[in-house]
PDB file of N, CA and C in Angstrom:
ATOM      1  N   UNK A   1     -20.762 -39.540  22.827  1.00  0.00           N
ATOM      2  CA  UNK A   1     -20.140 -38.248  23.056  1.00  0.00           C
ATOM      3  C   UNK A   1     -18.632 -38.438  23.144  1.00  0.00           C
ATOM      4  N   UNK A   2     -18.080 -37.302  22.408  1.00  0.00           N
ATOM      5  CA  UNK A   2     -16.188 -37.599  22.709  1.00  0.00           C
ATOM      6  C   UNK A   2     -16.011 -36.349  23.525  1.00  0.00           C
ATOM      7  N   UNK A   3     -15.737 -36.061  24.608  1.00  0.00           N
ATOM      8  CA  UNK A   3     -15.598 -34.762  25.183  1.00  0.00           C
ATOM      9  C   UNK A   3     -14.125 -34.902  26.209  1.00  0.00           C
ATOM     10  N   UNK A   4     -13.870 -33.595  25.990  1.00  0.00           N
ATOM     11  CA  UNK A   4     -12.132 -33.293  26.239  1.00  0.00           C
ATOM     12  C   UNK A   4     -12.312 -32.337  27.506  1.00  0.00           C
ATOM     13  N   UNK A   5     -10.836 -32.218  28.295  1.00  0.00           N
ATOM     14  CA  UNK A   5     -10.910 -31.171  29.016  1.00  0.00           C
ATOM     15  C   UNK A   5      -9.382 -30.498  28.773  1.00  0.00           C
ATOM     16  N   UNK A   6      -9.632 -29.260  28.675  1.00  0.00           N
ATOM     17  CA  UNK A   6      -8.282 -28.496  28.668  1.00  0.00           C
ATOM     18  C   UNK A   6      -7.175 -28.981  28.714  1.00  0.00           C
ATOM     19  N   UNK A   7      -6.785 -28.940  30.250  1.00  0.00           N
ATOM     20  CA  UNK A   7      -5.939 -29.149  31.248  1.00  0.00           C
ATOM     21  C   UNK A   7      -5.535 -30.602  30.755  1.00  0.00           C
ATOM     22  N   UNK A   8      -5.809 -31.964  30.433  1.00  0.00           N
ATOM     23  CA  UNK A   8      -5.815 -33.404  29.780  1.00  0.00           C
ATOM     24  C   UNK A   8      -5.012 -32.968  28.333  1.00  0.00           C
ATOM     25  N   UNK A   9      -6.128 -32.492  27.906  1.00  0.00           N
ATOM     26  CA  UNK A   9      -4.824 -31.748  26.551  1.00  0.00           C
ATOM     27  C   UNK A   9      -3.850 -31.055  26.491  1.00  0.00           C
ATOM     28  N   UNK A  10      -3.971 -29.917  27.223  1.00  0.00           N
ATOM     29  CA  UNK A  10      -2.158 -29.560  27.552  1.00  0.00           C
ATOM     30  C   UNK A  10      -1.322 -30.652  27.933  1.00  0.00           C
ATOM     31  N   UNK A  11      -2.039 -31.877  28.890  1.00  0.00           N
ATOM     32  CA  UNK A  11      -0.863 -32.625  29.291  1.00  0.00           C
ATOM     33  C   UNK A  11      -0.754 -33.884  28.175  1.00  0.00           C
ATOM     34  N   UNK A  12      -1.597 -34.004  27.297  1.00  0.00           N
ATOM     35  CA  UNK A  12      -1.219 -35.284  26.036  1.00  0.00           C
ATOM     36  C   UNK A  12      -0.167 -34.433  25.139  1.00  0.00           C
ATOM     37  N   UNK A  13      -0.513 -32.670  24.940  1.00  0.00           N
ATOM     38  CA  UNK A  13       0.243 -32.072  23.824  1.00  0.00           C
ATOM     39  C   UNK A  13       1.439 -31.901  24.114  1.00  0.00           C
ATOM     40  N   UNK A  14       1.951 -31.744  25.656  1.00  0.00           N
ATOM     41  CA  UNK A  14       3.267 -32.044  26.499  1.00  0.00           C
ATOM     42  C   UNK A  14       4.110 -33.098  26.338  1.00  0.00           C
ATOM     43  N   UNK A  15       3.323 -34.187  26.408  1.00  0.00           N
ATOM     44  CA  UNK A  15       3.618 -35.997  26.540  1.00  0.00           C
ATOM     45  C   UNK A  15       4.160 -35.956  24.547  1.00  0.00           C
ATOM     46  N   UNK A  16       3.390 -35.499  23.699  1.00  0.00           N
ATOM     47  CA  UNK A  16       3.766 -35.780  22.340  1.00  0.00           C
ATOM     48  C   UNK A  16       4.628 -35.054  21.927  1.00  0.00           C
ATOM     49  N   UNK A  17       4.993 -33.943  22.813  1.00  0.00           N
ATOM     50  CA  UNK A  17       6.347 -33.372  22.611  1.00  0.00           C
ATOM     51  C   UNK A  17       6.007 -32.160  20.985  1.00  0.00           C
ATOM     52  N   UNK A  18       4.927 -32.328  20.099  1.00  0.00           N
ATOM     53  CA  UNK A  18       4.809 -31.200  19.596  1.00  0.00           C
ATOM     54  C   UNK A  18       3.603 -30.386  19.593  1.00  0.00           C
ATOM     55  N   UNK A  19       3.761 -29.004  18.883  1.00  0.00           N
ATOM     56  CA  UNK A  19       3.212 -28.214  19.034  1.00  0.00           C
ATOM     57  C   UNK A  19       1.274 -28.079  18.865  1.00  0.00           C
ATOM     58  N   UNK A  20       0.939 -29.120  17.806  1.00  0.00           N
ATOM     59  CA  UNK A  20      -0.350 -29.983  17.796  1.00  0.00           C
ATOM     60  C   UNK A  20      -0.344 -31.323  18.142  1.00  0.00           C
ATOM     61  N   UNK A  21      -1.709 -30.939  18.966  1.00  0.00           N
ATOM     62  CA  UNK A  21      -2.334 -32.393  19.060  1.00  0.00           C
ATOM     63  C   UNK A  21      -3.527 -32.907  18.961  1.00  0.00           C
ATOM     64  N   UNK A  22      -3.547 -33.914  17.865  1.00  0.00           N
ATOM     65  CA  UNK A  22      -5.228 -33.760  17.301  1.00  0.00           C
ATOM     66  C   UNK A  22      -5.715 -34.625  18.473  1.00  0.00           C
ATOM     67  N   UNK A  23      -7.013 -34.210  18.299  1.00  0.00           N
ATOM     68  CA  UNK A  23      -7.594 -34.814  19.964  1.00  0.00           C
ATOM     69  C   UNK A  23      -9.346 -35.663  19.168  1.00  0.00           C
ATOM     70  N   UNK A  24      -9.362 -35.213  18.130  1.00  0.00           N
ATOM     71  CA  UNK A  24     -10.218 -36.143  17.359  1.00  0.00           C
ATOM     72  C   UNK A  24     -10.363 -35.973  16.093  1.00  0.00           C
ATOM     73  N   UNK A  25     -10.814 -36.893  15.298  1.00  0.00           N
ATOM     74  CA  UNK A  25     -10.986 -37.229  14.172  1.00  0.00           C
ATOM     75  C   UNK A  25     -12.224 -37.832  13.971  1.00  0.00           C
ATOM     76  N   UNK A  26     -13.072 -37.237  12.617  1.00  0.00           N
ATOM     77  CA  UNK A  26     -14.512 -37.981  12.437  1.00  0.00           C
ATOM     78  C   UNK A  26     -14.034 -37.885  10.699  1.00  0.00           C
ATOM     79  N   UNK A  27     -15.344 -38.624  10.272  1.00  0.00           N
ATOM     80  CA  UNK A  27     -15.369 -38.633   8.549  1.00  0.00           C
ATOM     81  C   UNK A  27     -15.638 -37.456   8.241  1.00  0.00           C
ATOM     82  N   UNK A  28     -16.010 -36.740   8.701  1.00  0.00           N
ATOM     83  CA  UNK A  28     -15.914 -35.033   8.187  1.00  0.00           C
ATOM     84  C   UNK A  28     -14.704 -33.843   8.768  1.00  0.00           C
ATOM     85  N   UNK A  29     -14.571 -34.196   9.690  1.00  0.00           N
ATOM     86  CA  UNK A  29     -13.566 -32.976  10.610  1.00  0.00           C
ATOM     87  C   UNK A  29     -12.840 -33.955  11.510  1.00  0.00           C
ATOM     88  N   UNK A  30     -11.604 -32.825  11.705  1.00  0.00           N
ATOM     89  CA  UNK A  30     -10.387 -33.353  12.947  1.00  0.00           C
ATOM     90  C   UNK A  30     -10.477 -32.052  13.543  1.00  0.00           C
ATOM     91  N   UNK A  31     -10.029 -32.025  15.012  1.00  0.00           N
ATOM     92  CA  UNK A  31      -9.909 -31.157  16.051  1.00  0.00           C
ATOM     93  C   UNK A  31      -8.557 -31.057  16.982  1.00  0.00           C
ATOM     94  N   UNK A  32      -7.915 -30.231  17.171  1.00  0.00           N
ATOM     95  CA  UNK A  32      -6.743 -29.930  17.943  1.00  0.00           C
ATOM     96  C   UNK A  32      -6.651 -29.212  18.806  1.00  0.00           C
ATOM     97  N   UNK A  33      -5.387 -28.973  19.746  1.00  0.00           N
ATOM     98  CA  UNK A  33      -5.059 -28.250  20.679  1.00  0.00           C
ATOM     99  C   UNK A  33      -3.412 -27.613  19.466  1.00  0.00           C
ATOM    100  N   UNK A  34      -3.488 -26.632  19.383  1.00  0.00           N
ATOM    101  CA  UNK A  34      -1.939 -25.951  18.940  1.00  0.00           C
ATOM    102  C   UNK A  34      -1.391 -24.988  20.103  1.00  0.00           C
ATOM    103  N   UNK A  35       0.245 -25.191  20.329  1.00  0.00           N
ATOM    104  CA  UNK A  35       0.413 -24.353  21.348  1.00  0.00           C
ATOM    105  C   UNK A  35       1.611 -23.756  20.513  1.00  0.00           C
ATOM    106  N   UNK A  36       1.685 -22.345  21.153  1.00  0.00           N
ATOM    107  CA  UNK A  36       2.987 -21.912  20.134  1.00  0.00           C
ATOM    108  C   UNK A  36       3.190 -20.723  21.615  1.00  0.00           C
ATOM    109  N   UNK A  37       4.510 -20.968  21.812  1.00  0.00           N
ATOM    110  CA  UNK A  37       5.353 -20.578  23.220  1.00  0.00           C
ATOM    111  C   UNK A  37       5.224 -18.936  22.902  1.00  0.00           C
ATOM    112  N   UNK A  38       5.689 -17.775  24.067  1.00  0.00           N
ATOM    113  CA  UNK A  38       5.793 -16.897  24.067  1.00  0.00           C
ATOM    114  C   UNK A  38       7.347 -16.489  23.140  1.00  0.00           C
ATOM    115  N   UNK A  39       7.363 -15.581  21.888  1.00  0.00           N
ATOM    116  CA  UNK A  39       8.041 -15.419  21.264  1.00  0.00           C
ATOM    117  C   UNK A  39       9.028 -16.300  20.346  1.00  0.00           C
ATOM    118  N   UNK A  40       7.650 -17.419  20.210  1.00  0.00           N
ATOM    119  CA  UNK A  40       7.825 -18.580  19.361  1.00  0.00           C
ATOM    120  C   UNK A  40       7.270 -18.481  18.048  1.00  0.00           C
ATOM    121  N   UNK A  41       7.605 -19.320  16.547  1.00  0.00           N
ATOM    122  CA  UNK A  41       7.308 -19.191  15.409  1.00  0.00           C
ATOM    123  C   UNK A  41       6.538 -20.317  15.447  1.00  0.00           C
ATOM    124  N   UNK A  42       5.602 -19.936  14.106  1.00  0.00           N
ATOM    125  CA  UNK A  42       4.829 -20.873  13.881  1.00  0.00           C
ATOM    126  C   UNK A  42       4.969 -21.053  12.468  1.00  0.00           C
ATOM    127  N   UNK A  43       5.516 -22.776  12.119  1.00  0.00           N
ATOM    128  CA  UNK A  43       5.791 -23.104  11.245  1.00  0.00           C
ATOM    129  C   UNK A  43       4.800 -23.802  10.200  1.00  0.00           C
ATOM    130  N   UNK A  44       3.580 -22.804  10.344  1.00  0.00           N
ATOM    131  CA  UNK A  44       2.504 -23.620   9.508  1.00  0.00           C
ATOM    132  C   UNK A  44       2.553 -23.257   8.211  1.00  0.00           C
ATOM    133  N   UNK A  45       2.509 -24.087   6.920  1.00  0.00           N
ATOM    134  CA  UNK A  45       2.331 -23.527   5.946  1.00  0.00           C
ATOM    135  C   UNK A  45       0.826 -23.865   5.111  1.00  0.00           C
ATOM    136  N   UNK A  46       0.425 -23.354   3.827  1.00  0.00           N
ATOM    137  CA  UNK A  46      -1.231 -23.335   3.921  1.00  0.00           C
ATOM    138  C   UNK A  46      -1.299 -24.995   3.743  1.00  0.00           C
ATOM    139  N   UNK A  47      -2.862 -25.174   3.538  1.00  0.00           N
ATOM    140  CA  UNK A  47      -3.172 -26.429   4.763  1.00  0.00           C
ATOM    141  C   UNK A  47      -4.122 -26.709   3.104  1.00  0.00           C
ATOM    142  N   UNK A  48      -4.886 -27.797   2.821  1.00  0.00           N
ATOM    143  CA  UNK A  48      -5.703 -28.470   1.611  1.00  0.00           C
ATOM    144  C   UNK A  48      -7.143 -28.287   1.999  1.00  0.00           C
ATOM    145  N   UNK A  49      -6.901 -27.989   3.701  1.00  0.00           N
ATOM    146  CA  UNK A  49      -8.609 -27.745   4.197  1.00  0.00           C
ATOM    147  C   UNK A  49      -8.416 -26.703   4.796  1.00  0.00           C
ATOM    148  N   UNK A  50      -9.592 -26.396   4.967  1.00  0.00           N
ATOM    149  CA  UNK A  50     -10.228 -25.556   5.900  1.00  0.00           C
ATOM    150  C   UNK A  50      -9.931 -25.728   7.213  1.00  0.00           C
ATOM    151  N   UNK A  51      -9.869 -24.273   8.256  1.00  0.00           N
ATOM    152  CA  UNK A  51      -9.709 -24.106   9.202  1.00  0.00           C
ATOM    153  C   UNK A  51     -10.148 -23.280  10.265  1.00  0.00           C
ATOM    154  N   UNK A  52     -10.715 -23.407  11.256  1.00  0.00           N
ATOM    155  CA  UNK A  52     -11.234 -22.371  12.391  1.00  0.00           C
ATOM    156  C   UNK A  52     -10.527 -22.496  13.753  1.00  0.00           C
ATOM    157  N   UNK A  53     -10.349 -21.619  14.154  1.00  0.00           N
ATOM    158  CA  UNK A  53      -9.401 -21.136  15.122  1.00  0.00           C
ATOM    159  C   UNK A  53      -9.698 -20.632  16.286  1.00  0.00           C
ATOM    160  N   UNK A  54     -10.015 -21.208  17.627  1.00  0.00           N
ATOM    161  CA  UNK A  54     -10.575 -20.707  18.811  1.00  0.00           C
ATOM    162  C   UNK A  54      -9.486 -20.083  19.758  1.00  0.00           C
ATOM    163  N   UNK A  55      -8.837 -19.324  19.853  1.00  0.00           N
ATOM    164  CA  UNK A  55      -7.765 -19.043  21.125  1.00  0.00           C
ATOM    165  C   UNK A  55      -8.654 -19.164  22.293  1.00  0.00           C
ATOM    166  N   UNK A  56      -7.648 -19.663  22.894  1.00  0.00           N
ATOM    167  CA  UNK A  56      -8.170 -20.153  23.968  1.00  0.00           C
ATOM    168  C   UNK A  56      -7.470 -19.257  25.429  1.00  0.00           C
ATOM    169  N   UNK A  57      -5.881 -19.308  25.082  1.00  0.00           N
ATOM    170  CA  UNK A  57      -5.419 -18.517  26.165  1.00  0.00           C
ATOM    171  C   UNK A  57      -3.891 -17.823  25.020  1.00  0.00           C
ATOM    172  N   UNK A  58      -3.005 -16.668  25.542  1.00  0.00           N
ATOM    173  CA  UNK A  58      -2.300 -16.115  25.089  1.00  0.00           C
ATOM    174  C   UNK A  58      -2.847 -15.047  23.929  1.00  0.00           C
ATOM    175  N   UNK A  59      -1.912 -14.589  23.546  1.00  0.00           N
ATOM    176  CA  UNK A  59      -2.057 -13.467  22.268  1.00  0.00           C
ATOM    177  C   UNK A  59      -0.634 -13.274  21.503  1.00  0.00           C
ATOM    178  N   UNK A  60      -1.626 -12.938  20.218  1.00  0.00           N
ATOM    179  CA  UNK A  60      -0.426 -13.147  18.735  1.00  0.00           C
ATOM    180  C   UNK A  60      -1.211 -12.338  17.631  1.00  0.00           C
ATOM    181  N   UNK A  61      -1.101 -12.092  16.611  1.00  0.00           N
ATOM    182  CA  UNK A  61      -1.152 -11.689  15.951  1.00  0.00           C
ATOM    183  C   UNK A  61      -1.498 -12.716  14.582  1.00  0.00           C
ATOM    184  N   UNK A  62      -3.041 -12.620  13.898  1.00  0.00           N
ATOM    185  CA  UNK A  62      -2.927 -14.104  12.872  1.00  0.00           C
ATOM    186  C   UNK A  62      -2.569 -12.878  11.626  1.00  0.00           C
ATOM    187  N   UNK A  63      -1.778 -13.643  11.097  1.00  0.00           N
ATOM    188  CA  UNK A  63      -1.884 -13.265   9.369  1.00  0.00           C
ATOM    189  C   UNK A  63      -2.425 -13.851   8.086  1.00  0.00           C
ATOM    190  N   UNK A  64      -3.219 -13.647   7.778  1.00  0.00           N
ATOM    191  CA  UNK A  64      -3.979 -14.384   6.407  1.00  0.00           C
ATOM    192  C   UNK A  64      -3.606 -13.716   5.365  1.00  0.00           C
ATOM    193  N   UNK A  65      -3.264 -13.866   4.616  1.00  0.00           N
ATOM    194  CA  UNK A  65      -2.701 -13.303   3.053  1.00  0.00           C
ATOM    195  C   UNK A  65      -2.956 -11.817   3.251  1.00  0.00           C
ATOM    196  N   UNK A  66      -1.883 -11.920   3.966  1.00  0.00           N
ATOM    197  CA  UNK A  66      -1.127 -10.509   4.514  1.00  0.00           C
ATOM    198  C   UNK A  66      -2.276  -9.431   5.380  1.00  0.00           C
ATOM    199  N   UNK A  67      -3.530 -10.111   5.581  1.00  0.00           N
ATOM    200  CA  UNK A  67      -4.478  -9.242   6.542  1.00  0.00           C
ATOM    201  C   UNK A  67      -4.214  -9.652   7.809  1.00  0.00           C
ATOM    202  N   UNK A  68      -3.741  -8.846   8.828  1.00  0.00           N
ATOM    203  CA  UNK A  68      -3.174  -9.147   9.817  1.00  0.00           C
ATOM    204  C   UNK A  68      -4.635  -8.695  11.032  1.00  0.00           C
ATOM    205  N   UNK A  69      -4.620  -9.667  12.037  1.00  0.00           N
ATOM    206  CA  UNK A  69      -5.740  -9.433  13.041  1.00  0.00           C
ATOM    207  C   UNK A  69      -5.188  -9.893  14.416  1.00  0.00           C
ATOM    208  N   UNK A  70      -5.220  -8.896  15.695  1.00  0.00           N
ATOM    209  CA  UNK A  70      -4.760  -9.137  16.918  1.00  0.00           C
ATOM    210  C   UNK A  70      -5.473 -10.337  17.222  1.00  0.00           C
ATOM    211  N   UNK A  71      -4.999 -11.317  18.109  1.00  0.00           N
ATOM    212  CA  UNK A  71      -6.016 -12.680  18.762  1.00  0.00           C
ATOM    213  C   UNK A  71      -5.843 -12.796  20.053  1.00  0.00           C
ATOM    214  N   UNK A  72      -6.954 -12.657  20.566  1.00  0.00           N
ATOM    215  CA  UNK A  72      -6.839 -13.476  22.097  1.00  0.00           C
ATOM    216  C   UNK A  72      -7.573 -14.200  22.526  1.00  0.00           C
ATOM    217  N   UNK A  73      -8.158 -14.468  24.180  1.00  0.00           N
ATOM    218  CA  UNK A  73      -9.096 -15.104  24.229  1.00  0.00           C
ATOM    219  C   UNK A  73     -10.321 -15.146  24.236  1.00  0.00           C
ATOM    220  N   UNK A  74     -10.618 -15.927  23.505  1.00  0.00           N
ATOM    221  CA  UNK A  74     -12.050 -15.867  23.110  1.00  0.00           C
ATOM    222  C   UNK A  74     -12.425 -15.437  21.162  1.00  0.00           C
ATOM    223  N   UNK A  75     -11.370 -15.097  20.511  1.00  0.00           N
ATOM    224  CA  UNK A  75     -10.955 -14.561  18.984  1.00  0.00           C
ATOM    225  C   UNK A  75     -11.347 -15.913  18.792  1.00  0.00           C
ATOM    226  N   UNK A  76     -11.945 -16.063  17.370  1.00  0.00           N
ATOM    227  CA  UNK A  76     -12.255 -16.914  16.157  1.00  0.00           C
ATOM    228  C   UNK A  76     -11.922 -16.285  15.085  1.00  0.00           C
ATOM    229  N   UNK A  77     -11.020 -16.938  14.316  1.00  0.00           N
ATOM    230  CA  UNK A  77     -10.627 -17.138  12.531  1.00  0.00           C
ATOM    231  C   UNK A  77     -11.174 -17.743  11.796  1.00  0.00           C
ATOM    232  N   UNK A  78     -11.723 -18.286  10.903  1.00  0.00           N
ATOM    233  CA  UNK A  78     -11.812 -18.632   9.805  1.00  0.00           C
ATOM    234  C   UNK A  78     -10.604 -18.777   8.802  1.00  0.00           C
ATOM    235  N   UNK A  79     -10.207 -19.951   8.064  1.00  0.00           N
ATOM    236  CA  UNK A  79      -9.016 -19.381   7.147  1.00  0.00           C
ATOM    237  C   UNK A  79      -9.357 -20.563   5.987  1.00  0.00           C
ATOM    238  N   UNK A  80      -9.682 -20.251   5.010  1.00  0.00           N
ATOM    239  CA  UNK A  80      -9.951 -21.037   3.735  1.00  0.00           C
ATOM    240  C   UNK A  80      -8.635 -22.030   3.425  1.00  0.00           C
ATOM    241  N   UNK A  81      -8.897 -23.279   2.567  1.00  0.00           N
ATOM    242  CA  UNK A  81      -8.025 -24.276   2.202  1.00  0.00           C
ATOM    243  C   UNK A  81      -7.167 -23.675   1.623  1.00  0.00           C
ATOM    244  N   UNK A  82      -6.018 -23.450   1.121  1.00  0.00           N
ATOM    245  CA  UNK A  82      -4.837 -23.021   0.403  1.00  0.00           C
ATOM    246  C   UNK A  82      -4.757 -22.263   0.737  1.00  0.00           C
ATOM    247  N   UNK A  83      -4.991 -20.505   1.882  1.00  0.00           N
ATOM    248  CA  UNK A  83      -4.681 -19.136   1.729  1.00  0.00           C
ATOM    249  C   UNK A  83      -3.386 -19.598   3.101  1.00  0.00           C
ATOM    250  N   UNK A  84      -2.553 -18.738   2.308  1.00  0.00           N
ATOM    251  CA  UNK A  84      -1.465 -18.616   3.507  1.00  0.00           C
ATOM    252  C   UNK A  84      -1.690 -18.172   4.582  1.00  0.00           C
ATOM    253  N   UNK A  85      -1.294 -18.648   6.134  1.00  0.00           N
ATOM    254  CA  UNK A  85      -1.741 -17.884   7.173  1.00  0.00           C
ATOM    255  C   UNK A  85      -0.357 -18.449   8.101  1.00  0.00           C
ATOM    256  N   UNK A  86      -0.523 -17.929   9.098  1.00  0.00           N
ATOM    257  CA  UNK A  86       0.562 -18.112  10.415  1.00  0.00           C
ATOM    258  C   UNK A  86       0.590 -17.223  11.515  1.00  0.00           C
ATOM    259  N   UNK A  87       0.474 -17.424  13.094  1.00  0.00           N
ATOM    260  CA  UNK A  87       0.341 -16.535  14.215  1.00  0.00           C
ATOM    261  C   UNK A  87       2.090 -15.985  14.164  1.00  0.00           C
ATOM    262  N   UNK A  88       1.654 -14.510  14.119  1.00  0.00           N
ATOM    263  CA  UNK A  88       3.122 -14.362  14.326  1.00  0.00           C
ATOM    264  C   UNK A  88       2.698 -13.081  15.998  1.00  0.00           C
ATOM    265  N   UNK A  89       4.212 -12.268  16.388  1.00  0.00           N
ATOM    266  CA  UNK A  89       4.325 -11.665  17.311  1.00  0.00           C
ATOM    267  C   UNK A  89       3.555 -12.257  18.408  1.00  0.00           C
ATOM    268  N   UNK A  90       4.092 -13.169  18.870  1.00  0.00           N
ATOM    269  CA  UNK A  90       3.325 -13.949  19.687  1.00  0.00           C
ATOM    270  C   UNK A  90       3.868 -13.133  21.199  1.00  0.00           C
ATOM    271  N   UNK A  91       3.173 -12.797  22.491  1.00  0.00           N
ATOM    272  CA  UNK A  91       3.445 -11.744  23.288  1.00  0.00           C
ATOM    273  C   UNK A  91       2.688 -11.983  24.211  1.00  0.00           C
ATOM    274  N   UNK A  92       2.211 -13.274  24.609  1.00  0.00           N
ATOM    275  CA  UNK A  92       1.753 -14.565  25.790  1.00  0.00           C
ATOM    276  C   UNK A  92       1.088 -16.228  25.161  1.00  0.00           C
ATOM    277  N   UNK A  93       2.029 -17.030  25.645  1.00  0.00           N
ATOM    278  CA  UNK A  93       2.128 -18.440  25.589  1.00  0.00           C
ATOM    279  C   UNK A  93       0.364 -18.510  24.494  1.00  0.00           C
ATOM    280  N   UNK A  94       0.385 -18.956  23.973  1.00  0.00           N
ATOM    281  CA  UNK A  94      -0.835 -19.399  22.692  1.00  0.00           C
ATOM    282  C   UNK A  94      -1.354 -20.214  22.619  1.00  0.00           C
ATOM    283  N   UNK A  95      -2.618 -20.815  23.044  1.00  0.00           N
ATOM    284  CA  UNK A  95      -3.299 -21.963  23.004  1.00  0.00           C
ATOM    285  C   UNK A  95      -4.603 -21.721  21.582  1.00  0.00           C
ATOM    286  N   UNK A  96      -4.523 -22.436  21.150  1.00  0.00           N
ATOM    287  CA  UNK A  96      -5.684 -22.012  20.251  1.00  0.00           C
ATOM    288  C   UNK A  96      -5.946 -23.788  19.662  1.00  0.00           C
ATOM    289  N   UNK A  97      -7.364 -23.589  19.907  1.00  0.00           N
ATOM    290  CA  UNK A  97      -8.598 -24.681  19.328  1.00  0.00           C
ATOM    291  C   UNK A  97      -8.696 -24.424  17.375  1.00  0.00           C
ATOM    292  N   UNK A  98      -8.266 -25.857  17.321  1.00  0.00           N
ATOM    293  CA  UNK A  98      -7.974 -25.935  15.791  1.00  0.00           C
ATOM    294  C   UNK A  98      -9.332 -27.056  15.100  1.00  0.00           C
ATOM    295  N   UNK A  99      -9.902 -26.528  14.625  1.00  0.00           N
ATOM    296  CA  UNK A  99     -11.219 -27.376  13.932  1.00  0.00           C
ATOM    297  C   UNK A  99     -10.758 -27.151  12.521  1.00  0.00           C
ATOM    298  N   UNK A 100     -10.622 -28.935  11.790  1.00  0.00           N
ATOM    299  CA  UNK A 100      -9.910 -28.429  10.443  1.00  0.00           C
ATOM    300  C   UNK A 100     -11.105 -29.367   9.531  1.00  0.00           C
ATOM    301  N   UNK A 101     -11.966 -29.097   8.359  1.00  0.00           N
ATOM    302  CA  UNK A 101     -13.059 -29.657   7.905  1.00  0.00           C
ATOM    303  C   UNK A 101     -11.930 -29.731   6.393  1.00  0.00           C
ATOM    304  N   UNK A 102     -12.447 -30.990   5.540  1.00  0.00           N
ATOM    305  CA  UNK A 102     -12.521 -32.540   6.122  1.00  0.00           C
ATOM    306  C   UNK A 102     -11.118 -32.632   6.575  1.00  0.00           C
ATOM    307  N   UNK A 103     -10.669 -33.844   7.412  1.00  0.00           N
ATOM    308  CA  UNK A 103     -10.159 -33.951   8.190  1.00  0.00           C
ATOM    309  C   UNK A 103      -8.593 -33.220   7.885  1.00  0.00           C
ATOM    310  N   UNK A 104      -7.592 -32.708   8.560  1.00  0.00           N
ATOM    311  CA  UNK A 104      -6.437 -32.611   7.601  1.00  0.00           C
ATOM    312  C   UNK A 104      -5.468 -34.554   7.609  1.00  0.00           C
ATOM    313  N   UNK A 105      -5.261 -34.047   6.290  1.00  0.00           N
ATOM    314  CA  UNK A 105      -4.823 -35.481   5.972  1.00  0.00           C
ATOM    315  C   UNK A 105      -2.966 -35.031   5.800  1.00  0.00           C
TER     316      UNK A 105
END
């Protein structure tokens, strides 16, 4: 079993000083913590894999090729390999659970 707790990951994603922090890696999938500050940008651009998206705490706004959906806690995304996406109007501190299949490289 590899099992995480929150609170441990806020403080490794603190310690690494950026905004992800992958917290595992297997031969099929990697997993993260992303934090993106209150009235902060998110500089993601589209990704080669796949992605699912757990918020965990805060709220923002995701955009996927221009379909825009409120997020908070407890919201799941989906966002296919190549489609553009990014949390914007971010309007409390953003934690969101990043599951990226196969791993992002």
């Amino acid at each position: 079993m590899d099992a995480h707790d929150l609170d441990d990951l806020r403080a490794a994603q603190e310690t690494g000083g950026r905004l992800y922090h992958e917290f595992l890696r297997a031969p099929s999938m990697s997993a993260g913590l992303y934090r993106l500050p209150t009235g902060g940008t998110d500089p993601q651009s589209p990704h080669r894999e796949d992605e699912l998206y757990l918020v965990v705490a805060g709220r923002a706004t995701l955009v996927v090729a221009g379909e825009r959906r409120a997020m908070g806690p407890g919201s799941a995304a989906f966002v296919a390999a190549g489609v553009p996406h990014r949390f914007v109007d971010i309007t409390a501190d953003l934690e969101v659970y990043v599951v990226v299949a196969p791993p992002e490289s």
